[in-house]
C-alpha atoms as a PDB file:
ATOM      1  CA  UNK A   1     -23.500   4.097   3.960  1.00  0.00           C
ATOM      2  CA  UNK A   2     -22.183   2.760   0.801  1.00  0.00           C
ATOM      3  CA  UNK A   3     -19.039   0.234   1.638  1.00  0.00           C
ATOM      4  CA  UNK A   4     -17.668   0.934  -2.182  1.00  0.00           C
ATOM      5  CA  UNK A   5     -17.012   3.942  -4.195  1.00  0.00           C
ATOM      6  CA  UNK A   6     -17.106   4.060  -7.810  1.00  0.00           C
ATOM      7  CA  UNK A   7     -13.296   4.725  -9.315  1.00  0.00           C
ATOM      8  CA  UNK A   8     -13.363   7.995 -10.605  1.00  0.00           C
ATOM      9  CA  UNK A   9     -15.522  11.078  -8.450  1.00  0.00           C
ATOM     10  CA  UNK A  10     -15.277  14.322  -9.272  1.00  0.00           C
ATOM     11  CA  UNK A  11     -12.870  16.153  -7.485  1.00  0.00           C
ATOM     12  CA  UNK A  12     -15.766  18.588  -6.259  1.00  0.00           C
ATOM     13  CA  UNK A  13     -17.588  16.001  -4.915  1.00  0.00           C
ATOM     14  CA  UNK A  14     -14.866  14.090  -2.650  1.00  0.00           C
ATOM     15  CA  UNK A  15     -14.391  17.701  -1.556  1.00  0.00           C
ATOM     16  CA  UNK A  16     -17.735  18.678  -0.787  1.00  0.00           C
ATOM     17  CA  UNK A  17     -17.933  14.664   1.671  1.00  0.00           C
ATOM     18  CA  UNK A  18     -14.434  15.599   2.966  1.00  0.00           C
ATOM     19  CA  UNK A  19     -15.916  18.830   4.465  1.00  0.00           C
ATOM     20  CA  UNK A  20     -18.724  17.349   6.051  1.00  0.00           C
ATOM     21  CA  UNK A  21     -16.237  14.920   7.038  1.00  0.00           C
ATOM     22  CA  UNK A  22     -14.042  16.995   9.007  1.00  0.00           C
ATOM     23  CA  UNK A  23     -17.310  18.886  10.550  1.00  0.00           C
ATOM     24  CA  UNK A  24     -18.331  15.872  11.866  1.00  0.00           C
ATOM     25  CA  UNK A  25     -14.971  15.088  13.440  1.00  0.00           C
ATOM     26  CA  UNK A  26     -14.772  18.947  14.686  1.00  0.00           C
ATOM     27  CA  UNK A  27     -18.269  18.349  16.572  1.00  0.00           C
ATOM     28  CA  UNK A  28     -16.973  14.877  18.028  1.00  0.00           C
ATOM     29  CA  UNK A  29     -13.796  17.002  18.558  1.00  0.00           C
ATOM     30  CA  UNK A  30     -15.654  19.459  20.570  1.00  0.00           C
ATOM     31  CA  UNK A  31     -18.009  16.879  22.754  1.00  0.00           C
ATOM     32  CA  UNK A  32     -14.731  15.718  23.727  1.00  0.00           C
ATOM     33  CA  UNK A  33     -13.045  18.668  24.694  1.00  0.00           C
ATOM     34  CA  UNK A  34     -16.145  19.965  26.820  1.00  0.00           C
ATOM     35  CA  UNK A  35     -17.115  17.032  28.106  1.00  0.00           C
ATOM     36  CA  UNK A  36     -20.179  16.843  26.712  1.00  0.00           C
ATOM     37  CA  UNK A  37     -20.162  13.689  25.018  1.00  0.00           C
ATOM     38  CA  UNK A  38     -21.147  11.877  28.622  1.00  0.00           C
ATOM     39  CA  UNK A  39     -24.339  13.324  28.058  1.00  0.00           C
ATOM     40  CA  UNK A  40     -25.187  11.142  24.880  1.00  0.00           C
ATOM     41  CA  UNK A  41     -22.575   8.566  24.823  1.00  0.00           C
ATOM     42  CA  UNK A  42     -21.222   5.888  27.011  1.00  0.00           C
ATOM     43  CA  UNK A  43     -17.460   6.275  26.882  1.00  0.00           C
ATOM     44  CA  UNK A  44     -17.436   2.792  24.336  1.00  0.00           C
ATOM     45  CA  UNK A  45     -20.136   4.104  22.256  1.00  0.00           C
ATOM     46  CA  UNK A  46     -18.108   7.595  21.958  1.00  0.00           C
ATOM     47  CA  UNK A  47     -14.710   5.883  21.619  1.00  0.00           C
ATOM     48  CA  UNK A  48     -16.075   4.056  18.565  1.00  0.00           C
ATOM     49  CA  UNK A  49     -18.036   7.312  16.944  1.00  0.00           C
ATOM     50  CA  UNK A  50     -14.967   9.151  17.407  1.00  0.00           C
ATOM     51  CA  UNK A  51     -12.686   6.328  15.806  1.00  0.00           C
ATOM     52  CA  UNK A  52     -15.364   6.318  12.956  1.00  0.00           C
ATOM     53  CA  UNK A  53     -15.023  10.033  12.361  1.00  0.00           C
ATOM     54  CA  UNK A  54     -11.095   9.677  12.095  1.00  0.00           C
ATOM     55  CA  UNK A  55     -11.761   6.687   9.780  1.00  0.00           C
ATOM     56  CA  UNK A  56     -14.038   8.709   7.730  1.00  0.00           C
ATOM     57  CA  UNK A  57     -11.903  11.936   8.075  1.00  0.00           C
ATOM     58  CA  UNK A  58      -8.537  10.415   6.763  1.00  0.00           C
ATOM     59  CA  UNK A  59     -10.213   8.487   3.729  1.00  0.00           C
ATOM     60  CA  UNK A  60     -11.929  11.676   1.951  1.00  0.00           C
ATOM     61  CA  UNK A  61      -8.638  13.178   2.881  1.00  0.00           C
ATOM     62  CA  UNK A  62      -7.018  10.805   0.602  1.00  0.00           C
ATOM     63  CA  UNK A  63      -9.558  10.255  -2.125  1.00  0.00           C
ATOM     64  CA  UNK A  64      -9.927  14.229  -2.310  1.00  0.00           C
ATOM     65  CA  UNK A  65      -6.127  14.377  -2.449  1.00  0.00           C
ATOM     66  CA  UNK A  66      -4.754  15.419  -6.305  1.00  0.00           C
ATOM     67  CA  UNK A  67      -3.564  12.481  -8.067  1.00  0.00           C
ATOM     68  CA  UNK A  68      -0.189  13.046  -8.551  1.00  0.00           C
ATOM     69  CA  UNK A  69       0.816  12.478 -12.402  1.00  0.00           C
ATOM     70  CA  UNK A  70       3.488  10.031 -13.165  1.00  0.00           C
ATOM     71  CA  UNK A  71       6.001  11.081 -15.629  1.00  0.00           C
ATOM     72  CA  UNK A  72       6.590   8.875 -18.057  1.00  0.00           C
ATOM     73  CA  UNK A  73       9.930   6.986 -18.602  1.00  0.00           C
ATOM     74  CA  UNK A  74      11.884   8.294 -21.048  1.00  0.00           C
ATOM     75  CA  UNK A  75      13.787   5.705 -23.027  1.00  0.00           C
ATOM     76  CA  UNK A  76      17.788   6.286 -22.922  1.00  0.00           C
END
């Protein structure tokens, strides 16, 4: 995985990786919940896949986010 991003993406593209994103978290979501993830995982290898899919979660959430526009200041 790529450790940089360039500066500008288009805003259908951060979507598209938060999406897979948040399915990815929604599957570790649901190992958890049915106990299923002591089938793959050890409970350290899970804890850190599940801290990764947070990670991973909460920054396309905040590089799909809208920029918000500043206004500029008016001179008075």
């Amino acid at each position: 995985m790529a450790q940089s991003l360039p500066g500008q993406m288009p805003a259908a593209t951060t979507h598209k990786w938060r999406e897979l994103a948040l399915q990815r978290h929604a599957h570790f979501l649901e190992l958890y919940q049915t106990g299923r993830w002591k089938l793959y995982y050890s409970e350290h290898d899970f804890l850190i896949r599940m801290r990764e899919a947070v990670h991973l979660l909460e920054s396309w959430d905040t590089l799909s986010a809208p920029a918000v526009e500043e206004k500029p200041a008016s001179n008075a």
